[in-house]
C-alpha atoms as a PDB file:
ATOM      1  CA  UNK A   1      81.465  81.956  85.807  1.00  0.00           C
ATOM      2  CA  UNK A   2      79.166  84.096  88.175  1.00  0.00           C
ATOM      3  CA  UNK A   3      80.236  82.054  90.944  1.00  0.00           C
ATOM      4  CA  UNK A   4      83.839  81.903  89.948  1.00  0.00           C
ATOM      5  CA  UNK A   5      83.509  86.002  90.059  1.00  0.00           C
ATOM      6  CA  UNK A   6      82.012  85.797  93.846  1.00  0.00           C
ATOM      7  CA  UNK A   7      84.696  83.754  94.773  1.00  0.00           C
ATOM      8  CA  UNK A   8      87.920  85.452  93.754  1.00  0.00           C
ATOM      9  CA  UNK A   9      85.858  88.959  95.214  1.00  0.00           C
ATOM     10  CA  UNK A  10      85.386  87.073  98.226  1.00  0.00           C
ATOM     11  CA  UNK A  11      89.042  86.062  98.840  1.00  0.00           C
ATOM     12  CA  UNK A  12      90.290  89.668  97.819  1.00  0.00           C
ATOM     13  CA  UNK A  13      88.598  91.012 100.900  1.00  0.00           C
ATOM     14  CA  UNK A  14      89.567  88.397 102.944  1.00  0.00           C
ATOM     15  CA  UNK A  15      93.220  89.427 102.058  1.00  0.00           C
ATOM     16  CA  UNK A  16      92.639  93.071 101.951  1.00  0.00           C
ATOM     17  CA  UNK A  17      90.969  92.917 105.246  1.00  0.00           C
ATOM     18  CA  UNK A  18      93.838  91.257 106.405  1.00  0.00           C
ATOM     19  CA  UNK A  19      96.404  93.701 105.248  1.00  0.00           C
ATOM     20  CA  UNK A  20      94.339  96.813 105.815  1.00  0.00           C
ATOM     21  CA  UNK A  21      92.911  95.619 109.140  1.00  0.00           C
ATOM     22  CA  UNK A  22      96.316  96.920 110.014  1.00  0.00           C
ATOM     23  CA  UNK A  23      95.386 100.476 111.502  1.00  0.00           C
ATOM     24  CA  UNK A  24      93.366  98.595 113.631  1.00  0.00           C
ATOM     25  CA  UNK A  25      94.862  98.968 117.225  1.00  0.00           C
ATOM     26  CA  UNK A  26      94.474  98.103 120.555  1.00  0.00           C
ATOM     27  CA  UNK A  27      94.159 101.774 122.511  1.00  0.00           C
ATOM     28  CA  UNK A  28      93.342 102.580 126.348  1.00  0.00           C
ATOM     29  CA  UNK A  29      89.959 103.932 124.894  1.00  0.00           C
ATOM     30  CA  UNK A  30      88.111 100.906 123.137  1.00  0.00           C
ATOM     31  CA  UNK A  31      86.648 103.112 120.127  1.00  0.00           C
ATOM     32  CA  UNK A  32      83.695 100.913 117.952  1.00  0.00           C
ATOM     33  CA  UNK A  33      85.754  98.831 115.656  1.00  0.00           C
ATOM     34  CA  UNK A  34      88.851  99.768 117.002  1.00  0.00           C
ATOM     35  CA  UNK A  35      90.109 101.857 114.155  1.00  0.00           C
ATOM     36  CA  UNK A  36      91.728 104.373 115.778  1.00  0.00           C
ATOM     37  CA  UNK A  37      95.580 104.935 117.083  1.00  0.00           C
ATOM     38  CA  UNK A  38      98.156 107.537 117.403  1.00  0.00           C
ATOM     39  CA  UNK A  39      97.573 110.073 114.416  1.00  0.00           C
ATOM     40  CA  UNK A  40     101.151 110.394 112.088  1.00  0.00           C
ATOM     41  CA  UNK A  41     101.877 113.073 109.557  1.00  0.00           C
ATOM     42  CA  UNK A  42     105.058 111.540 107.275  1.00  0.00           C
ATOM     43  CA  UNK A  43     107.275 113.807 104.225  1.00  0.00           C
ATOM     44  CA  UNK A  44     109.832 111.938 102.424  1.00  0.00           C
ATOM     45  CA  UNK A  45     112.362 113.464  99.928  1.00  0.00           C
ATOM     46  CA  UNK A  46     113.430 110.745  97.127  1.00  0.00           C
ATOM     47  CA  UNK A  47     114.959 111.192  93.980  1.00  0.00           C
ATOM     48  CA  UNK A  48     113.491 108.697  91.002  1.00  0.00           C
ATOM     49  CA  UNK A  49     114.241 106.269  88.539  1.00  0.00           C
ATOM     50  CA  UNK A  50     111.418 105.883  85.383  1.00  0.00           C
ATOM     51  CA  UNK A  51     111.862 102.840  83.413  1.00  0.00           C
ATOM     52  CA  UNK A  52     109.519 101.154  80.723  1.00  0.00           C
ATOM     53  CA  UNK A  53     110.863  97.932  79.132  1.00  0.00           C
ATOM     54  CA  UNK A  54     111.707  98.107  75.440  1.00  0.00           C
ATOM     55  CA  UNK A  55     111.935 101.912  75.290  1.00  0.00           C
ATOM     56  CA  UNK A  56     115.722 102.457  74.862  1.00  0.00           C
ATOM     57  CA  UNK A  57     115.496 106.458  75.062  1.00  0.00           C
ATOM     58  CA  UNK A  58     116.080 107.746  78.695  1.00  0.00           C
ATOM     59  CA  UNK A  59     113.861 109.236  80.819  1.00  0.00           C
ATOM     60  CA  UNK A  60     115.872 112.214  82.828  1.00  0.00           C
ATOM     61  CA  UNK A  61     115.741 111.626  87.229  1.00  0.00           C
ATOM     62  CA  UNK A  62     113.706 113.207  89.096  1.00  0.00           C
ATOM     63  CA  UNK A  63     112.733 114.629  92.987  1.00  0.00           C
ATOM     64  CA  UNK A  64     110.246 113.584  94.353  1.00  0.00           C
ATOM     65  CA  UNK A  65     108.167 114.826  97.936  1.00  0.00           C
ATOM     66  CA  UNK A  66     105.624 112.553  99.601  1.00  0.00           C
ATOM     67  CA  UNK A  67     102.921 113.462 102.839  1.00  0.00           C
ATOM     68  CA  UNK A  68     101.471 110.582 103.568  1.00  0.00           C
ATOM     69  CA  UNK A  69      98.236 111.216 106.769  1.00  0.00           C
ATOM     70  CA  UNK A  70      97.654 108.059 109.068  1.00  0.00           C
ATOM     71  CA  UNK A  71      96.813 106.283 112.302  1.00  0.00           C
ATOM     72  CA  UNK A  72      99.988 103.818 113.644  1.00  0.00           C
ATOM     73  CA  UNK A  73      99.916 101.610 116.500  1.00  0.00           C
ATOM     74  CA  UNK A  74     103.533 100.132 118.317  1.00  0.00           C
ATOM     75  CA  UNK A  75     103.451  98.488 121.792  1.00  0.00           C
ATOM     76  CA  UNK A  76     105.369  95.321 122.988  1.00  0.00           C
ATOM     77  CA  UNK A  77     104.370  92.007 120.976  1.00  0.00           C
ATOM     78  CA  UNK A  78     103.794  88.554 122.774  1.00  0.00           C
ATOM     79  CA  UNK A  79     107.465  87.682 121.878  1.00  0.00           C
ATOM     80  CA  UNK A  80     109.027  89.846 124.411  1.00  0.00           C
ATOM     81  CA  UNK A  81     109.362  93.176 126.272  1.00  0.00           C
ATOM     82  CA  UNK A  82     111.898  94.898 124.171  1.00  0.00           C
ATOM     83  CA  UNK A  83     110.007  92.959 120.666  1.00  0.00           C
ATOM     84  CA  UNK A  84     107.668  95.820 119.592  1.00  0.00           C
ATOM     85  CA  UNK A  85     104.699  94.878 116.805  1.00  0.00           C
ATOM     86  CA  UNK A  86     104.047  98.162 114.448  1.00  0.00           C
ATOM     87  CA  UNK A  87     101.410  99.018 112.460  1.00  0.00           C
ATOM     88  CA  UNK A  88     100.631 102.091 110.476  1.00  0.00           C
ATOM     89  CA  UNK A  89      97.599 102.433 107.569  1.00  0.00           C
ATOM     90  CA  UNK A  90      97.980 105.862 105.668  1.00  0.00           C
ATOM     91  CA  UNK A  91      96.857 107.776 102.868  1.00  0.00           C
ATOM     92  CA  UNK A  92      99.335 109.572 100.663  1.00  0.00           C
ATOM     93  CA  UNK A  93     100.154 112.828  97.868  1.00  0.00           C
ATOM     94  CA  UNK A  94     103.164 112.756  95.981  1.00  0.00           C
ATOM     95  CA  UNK A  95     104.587 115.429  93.437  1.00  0.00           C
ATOM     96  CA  UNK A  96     108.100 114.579  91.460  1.00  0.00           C
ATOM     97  CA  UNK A  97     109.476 116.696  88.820  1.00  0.00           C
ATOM     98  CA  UNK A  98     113.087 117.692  87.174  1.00  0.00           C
ATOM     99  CA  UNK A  99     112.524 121.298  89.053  1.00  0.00           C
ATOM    100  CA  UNK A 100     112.961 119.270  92.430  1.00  0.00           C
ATOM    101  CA  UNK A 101     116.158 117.685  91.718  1.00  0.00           C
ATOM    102  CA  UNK A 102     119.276 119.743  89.818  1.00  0.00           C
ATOM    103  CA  UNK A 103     119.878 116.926  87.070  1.00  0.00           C
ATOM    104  CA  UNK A 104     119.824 118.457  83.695  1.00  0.00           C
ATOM    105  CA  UNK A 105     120.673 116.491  81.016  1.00  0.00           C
ATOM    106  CA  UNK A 106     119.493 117.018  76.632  1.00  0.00           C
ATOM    107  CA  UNK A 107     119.783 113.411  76.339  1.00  0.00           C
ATOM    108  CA  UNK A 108     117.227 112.711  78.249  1.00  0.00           C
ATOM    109  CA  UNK A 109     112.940 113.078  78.842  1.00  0.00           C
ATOM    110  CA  UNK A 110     112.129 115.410  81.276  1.00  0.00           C
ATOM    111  CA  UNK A 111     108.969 114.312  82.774  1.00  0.00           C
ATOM    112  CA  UNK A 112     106.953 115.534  86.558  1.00  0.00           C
ATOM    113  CA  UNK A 113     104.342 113.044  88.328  1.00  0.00           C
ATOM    114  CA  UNK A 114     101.410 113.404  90.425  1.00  0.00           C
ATOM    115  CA  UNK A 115     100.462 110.741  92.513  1.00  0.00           C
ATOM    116  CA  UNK A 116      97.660 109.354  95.912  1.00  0.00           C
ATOM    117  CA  UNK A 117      96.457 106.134  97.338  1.00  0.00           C
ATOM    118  CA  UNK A 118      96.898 104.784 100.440  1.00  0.00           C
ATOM    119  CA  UNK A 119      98.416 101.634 101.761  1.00  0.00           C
ATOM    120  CA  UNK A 120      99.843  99.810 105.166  1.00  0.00           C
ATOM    121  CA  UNK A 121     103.147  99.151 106.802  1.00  0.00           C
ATOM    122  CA  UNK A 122     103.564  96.634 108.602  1.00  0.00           C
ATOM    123  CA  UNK A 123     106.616  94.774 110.679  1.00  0.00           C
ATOM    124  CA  UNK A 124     108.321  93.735 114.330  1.00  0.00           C
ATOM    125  CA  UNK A 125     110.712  96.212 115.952  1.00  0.00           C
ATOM    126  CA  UNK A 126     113.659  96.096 118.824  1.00  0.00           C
ATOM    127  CA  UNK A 127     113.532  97.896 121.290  1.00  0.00           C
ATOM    128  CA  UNK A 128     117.260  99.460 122.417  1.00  0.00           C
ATOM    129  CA  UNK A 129     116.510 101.554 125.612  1.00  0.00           C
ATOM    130  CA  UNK A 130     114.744 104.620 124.452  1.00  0.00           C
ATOM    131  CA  UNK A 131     115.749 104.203 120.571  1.00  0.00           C
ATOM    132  CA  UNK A 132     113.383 101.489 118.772  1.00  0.00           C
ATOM    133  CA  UNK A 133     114.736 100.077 115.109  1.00  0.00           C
ATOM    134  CA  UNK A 134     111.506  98.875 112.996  1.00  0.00           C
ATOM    135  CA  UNK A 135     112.739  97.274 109.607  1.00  0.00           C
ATOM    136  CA  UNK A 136     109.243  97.546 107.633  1.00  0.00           C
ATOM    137  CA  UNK A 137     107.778  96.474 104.508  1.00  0.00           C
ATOM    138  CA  UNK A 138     104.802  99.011 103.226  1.00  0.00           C
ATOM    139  CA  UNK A 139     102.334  97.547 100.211  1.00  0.00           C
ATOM    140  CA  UNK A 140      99.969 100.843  98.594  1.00  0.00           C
ATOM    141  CA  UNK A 141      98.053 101.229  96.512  1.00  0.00           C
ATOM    142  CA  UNK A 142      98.351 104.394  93.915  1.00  0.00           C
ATOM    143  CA  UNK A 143      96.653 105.639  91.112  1.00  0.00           C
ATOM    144  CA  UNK A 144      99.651 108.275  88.923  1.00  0.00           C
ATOM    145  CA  UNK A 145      99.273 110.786  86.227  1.00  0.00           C
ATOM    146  CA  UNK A 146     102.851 110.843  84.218  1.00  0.00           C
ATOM    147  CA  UNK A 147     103.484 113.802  82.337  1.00  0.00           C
ATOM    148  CA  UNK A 148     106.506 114.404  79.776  1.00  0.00           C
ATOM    149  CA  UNK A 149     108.187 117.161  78.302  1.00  0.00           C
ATOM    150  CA  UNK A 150     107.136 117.337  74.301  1.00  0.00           C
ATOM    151  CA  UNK A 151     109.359 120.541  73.751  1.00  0.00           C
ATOM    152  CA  UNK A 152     112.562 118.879  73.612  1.00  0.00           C
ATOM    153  CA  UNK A 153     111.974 115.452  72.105  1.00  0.00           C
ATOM    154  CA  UNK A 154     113.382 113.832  69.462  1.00  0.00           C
ATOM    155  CA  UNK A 155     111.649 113.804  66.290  1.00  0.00           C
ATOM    156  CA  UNK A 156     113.256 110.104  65.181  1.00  0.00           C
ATOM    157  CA  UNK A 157     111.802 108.372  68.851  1.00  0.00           C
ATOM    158  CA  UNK A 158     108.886 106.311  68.804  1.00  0.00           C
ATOM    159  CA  UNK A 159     106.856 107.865  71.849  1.00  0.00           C
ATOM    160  CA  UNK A 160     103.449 106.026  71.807  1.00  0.00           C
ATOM    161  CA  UNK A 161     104.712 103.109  74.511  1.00  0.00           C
ATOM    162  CA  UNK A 162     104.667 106.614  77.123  1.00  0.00           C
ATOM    163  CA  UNK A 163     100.887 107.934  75.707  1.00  0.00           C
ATOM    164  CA  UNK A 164     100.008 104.900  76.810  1.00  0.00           C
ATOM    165  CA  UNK A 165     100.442 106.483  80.533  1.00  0.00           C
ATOM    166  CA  UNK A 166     100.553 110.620  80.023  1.00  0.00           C
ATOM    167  CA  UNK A 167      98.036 112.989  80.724  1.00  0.00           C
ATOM    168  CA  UNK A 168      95.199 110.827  82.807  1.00  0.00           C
ATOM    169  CA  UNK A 169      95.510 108.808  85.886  1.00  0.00           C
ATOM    170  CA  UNK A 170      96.503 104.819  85.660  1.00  0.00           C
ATOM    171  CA  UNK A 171      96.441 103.091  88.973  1.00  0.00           C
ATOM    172  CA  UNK A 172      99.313 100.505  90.100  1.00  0.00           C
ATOM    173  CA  UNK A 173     100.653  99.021  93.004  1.00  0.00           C
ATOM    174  CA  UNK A 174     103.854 100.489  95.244  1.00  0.00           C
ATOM    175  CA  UNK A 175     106.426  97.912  97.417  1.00  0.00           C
ATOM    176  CA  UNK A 176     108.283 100.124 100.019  1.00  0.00           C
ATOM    177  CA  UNK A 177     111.360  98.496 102.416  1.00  0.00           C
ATOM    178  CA  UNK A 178     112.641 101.042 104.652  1.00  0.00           C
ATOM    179  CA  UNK A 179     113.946 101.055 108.929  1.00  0.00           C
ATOM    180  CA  UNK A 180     112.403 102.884 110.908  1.00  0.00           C
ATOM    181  CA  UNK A 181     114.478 104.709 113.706  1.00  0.00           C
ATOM    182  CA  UNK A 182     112.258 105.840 116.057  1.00  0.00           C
ATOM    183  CA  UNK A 183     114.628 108.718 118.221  1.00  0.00           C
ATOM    184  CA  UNK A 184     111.884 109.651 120.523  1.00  0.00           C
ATOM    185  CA  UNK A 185     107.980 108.708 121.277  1.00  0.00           C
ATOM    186  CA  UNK A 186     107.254 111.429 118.527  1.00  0.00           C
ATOM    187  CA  UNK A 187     109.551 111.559 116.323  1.00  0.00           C
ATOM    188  CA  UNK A 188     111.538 108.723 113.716  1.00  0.00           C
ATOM    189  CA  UNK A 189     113.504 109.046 110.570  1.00  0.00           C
ATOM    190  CA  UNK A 190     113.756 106.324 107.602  1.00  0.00           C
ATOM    191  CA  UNK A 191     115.596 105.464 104.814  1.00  0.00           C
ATOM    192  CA  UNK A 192     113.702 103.834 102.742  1.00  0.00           C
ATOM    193  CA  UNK A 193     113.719 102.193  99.122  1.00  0.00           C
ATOM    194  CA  UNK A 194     110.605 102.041  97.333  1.00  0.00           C
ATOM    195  CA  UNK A 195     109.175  99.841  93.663  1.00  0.00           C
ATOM    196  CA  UNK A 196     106.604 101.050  91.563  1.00  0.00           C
ATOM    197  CA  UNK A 197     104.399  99.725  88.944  1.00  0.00           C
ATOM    198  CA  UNK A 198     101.878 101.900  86.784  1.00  0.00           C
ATOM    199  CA  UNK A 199      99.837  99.742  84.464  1.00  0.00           C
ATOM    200  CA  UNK A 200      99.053 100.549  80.758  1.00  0.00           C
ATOM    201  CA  UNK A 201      95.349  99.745  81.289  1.00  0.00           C
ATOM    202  CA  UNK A 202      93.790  98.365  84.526  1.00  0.00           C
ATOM    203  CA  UNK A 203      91.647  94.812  83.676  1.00  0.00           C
ATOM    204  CA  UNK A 204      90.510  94.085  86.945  1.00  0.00           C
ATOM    205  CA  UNK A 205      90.140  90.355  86.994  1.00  0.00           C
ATOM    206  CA  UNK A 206      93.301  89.304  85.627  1.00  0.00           C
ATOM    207  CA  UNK A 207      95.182  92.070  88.220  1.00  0.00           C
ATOM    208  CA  UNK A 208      93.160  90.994  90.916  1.00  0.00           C
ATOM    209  CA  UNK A 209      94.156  87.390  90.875  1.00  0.00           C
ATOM    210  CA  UNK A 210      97.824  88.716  90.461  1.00  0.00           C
ATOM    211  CA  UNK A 211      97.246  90.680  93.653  1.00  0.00           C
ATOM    212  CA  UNK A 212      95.707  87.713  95.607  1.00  0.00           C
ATOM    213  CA  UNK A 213      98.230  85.630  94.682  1.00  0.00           C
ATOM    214  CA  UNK A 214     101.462  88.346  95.955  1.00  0.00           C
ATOM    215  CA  UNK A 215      99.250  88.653  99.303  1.00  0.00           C
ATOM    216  CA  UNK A 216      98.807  84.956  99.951  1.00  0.00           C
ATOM    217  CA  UNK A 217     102.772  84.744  99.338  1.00  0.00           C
ATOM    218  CA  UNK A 218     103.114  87.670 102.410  1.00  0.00           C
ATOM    219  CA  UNK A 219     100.673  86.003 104.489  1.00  0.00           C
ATOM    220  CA  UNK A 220     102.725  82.952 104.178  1.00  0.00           C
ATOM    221  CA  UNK A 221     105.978  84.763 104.530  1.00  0.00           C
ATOM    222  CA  UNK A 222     104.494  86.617 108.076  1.00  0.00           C
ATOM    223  CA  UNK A 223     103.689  82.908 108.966  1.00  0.00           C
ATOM    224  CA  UNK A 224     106.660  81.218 108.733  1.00  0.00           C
ATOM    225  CA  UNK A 225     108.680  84.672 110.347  1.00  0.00           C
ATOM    226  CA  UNK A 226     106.288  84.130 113.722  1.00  0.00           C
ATOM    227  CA  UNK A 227     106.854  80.636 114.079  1.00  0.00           C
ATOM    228  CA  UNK A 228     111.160  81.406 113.984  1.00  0.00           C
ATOM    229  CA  UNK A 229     110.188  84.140 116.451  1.00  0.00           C
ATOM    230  CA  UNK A 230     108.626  82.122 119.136  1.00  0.00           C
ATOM    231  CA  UNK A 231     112.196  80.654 119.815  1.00  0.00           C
ATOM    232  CA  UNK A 232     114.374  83.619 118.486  1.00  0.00           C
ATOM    233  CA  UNK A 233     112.686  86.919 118.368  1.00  0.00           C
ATOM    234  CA  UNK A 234     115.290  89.236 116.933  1.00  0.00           C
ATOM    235  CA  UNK A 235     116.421  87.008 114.736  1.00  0.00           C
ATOM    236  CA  UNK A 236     112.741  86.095 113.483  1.00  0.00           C
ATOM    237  CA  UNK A 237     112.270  90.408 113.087  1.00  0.00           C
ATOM    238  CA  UNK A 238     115.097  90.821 110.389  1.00  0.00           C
ATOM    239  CA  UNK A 239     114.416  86.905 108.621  1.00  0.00           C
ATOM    240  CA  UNK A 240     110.097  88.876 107.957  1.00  0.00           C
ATOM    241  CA  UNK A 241     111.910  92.020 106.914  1.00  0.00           C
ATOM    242  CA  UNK A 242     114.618  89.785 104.596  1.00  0.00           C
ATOM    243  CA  UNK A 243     111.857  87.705 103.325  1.00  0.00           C
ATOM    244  CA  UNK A 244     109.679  89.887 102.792  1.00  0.00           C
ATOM    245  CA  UNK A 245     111.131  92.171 100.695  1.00  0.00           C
ATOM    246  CA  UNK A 246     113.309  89.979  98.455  1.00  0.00           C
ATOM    247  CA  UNK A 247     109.605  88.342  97.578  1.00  0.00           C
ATOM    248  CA  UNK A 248     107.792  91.750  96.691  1.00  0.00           C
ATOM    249  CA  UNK A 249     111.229  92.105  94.557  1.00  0.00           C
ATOM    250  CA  UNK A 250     110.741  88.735  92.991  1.00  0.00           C
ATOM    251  CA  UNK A 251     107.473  90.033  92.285  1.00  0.00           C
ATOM    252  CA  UNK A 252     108.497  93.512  90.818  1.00  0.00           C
ATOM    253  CA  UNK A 253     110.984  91.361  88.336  1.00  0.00           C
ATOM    254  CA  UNK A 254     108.095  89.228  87.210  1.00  0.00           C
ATOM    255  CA  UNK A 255     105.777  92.264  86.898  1.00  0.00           C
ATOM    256  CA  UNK A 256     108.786  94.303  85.000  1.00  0.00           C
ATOM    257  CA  UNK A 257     108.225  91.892  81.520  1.00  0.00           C
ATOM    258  CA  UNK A 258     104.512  91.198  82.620  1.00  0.00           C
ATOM    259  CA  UNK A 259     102.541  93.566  84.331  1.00  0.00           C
ATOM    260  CA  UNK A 260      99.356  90.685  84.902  1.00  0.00           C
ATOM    261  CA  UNK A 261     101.085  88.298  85.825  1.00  0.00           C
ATOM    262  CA  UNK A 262     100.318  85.284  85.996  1.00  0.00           C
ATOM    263  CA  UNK A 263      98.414  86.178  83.006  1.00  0.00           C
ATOM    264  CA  UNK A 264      99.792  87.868  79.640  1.00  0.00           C
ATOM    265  CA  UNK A 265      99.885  91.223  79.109  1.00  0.00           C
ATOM    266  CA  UNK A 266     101.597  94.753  79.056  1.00  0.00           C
ATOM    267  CA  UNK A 267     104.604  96.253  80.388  1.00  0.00           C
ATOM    268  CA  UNK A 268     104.080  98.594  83.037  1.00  0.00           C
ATOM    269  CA  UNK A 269     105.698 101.645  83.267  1.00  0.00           C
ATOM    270  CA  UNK A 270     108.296 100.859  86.968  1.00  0.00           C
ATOM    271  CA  UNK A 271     109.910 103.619  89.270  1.00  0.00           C
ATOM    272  CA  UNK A 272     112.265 103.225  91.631  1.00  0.00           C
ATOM    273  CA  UNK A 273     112.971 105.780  94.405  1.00  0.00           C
ATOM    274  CA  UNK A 274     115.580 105.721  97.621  1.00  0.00           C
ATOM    275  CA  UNK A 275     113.677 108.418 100.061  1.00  0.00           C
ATOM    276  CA  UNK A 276     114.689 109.998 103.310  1.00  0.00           C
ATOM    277  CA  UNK A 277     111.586 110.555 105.411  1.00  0.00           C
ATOM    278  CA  UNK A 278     110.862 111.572 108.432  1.00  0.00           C
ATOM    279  CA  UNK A 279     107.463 110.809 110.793  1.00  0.00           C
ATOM    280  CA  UNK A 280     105.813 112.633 113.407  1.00  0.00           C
ATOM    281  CA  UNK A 281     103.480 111.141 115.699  1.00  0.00           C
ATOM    282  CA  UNK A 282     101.384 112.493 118.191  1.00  0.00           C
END
């Protein structure tokens, strides 16, 4: 069983190397390791959507704003001059609460979030003159402290499913497809759409084979987009973007009922945000 353990440890870093090896850049000054790229500074607005699967009472929306700190490399890929490869590895802080977004409503929870991790994005971009259109897919991940309002609840609701994630910090996993429109060198807005889980409890066997297995899919995914863009590169950037994202959605929907998946287990608690962000690099 020892060696069983080794093994699955082993392959997670093999993965997580591979995703988070992402902020590591080519740059005119060859720094040890090459870790280092253009510094970005990113704040999103988004308004949110809390779910949790068999609990019929609703849970009020909320605003949300995000500054997420990183290092992001784009030049021109292999595949062509105006074919750019992007790369960004960040760390995040996120705040959402009913007193960022004007939504009031007695029939519904009132609830805030805090919430930090850190994550990678990842994609190939086209390059129109001086305007450059990135369609990305970001994977984080986040730990979240949920908070809801006990003031106004009603007495005849059944709240234990939510103390299972109020008042302490549960980690999860985030799935974020957005384009990026990059207006100038320094400066790029994106609308983006983002999928988060926040598990009961965090068993860290059983969700790190369900996380080896969703990274092996995207590594096979990013392997079949490069060999489409070898003979069609455009084409090949938006078939990654397509395919990767309707896979971390096929994922979400298995993780909605599931939250171990493969393996039995709880629900988590989702969230679902469209954001408006805007990065600047330097």
């Amino acid at each position: 069983m020892k060696k069983l353990y080794c093994l699955i440890i082993l392959v997670l870093i093999f993965n997580a190397s591979n995703l988070f090896s992402q902020i590591s850049v080519k740059t005119e000054r060859k720094f040890p390791g090459k870790w280092f790229s253009k510094p970005t500074i990113d704040f999103s607005y988004g308004l949110n959507e809390t779910k949790l699967s068999g609990f019929n009472t609703g849970i009020a929306q909320t605003g949300s704003l995000e500054l997420k700190l990183g290092f992001t490399y784009l030049n021109n890929s292999k595949y062509g001059k105006n074919i750019l490869k992007y790369r960004d590895g960040f760390i995040f802080l996120s705040n959402s609460s009913n007193s960022l977004y004007n939504n009031s409503d007695v029939n519904k929870i009132n609830s805030s979030m805090w919430r930090f991790g850190f994550g990678s994005k990842s994609a190939y971009g086209i390059k129109l003159g001086s305007v450059s259109i990135i369609p990305y897919n970001s994977n984080s991940f986040v730990w979240s402290e949920f908070k809801y309002d006990t003031l106004n609840v009603n007495s005849s609701v059944d709240y234990s499913a939510l103390n299972e994630f109020s008042n302490s910090f549960r980690y999860g996993s985030i799935s974020e497809a957005g384009i990026n429109f990059q207006i100038t060198p320094g400066f790029s807005i994106q609308p983006k759409f983002e999928i988060s889980d926040i598990y009961p409890r965090h068993l860290f066997w059983k969700q790190s084979v369900s996380t080896m297995i969703e990274f092996s899919g995207l590594f096979l995914i990013e392997s079949f987009s490069k060999r489409i863009m070898k003979s069609s590169p455009v084409a090949g950037t938006f078939v990654n973007f397509i395919l990767t994202n309707a896979y971390e959605y096929g994922f979400y929907q298995l993780r909605k009922e599931n939250v171990r998946w493969p393996y039995s287990g709880g629900v988590p608690l989702y969230v679902s945000t469209f954001k408006l962000g805007m990065t600047f690099t330097f």
